[in-house]
Protein backbone atom coordinates (compact mmCIF):
# COMPACT_ATOMS: atom_id res chain seq x y z
CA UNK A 1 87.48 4.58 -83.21
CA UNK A 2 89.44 5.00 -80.01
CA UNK A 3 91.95 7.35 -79.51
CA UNK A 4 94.81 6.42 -77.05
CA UNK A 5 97.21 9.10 -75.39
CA UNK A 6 100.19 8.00 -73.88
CA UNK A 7 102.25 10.13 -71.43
CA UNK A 8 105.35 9.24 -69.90
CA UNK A 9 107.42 11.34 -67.26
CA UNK A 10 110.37 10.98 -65.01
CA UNK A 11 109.39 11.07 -61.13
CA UNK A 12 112.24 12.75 -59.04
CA UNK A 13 113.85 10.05 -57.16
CA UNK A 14 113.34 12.49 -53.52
CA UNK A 15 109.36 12.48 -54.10
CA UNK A 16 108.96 8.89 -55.11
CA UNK A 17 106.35 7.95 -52.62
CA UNK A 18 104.60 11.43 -52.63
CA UNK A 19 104.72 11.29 -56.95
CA UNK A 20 102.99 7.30 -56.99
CA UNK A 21 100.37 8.78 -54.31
CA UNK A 22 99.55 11.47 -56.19
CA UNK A 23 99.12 9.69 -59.72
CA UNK A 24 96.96 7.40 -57.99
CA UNK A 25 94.88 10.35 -56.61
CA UNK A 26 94.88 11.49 -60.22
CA UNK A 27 93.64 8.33 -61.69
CA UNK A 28 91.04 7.60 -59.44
CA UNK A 29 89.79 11.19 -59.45
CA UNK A 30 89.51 11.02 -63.69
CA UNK A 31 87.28 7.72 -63.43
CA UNK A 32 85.08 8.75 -61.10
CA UNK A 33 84.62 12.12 -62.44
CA UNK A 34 84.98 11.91 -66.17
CA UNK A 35 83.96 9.92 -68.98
CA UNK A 36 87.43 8.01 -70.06
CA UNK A 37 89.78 5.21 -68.91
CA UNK A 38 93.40 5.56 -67.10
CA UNK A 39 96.02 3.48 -65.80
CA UNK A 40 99.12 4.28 -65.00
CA UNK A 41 102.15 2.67 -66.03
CA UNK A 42 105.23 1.62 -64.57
CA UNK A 43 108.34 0.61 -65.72
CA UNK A 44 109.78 -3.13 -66.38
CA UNK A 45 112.90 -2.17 -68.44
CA UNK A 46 114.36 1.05 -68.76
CA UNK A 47 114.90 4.11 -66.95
CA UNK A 48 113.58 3.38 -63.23
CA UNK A 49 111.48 6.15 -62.37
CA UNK A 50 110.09 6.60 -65.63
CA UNK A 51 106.51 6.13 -65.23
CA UNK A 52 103.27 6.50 -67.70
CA UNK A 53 99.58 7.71 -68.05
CA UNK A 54 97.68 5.84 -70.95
CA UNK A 55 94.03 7.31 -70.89
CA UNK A 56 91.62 5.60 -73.47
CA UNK A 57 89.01 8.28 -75.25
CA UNK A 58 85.93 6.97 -77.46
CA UNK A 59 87.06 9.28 -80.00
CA UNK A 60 89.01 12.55 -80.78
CA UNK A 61 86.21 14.77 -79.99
CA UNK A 62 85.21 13.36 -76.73
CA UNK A 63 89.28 13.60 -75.99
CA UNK A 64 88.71 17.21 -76.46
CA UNK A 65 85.73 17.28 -74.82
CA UNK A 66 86.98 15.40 -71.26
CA UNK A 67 90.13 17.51 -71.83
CA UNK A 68 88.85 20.46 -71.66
CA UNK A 69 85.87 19.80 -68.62
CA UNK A 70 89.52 18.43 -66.64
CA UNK A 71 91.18 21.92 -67.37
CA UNK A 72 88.32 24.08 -66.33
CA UNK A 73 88.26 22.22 -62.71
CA UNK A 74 89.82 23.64 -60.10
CA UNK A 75 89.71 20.08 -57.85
CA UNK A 76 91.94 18.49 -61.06
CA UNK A 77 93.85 21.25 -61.22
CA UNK A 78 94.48 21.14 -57.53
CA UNK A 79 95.85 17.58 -57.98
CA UNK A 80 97.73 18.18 -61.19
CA UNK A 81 99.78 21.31 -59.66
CA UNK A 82 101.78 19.65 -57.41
CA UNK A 83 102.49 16.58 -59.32
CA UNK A 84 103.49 18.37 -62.14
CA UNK A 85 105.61 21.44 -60.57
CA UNK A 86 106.80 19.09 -57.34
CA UNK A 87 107.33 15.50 -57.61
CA UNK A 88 108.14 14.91 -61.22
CA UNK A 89 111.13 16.07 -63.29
CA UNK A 90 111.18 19.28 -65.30
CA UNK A 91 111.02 18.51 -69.37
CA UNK A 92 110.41 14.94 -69.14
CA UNK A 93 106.83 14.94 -70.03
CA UNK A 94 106.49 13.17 -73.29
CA UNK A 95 103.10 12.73 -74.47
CA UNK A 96 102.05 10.80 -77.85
CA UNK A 97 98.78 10.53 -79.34
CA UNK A 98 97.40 7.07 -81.33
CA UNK A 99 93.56 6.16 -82.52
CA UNK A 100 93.30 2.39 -82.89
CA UNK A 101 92.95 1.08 -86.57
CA UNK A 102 89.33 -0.51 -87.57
CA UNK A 103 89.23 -3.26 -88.66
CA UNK A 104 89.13 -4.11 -92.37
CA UNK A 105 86.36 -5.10 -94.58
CA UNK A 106 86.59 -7.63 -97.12
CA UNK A 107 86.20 -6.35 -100.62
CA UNK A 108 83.32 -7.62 -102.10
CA UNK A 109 85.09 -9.40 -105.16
CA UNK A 110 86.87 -11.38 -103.17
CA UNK A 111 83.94 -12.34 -101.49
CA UNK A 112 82.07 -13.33 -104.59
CA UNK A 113 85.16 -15.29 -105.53
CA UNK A 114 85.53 -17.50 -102.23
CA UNK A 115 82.02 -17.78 -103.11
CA UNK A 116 82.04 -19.25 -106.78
CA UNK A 117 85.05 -21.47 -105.58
């Protein structure tokens, strides 16, 4: 079952170019170096410079698991720092987590019934 997280933040309007550079840096650096997918999102409607991370895990464990082999390297958290501290606004992270729902089974009496019909 995947898992889903979802964070949106607010780039400062002065470090636009410097905050979209950087979350690039920070996407490309998590798919070549760990086992998960990112994109970043940007906005159609809404506040302007609030932008988005959505990083698709196999699972809640391996979210836990890339999570924590991110936080222990000092090259991600060299690339994290300043986007973090520098180019996007204090308190506007928002992060949400979702697991996508499987898909249902049919129950086996109505199966037998579609079957005697």
């Amino acid at each position: 079952m995947s898992v889903y997280v979802h964070q949106t933040f607010v780039i400062k309007q002065e470090k636009f170019k410097e905050g979209i550079d950087n979350l690039r840096e920070i996407k490309k650096f998590r798919m070549d170096n760990y086992d998960h997918k990112v994109e970043i999102l940007t906005p159609i409607s809404g506040e302007d410079h609030t932008y988005g991370l959505l990083a698709v895990y196999e699972g809640l464990a391996e979210m836990e698991l890339q999570n924590k082999k991110m936080f222990e390297d000092e090259e991600y958290l060299e690339l994290i720092g300043p986007f973090f501290l520098e180019n996007s606004e204090q308190g506007s992270m928002y992060t949400q987590i979702y697991r996508s729902l499987s898909d249902r089974k049919p129950d086996k009496d109505k199966k037998k019934e579609k079957q005697t019909d």
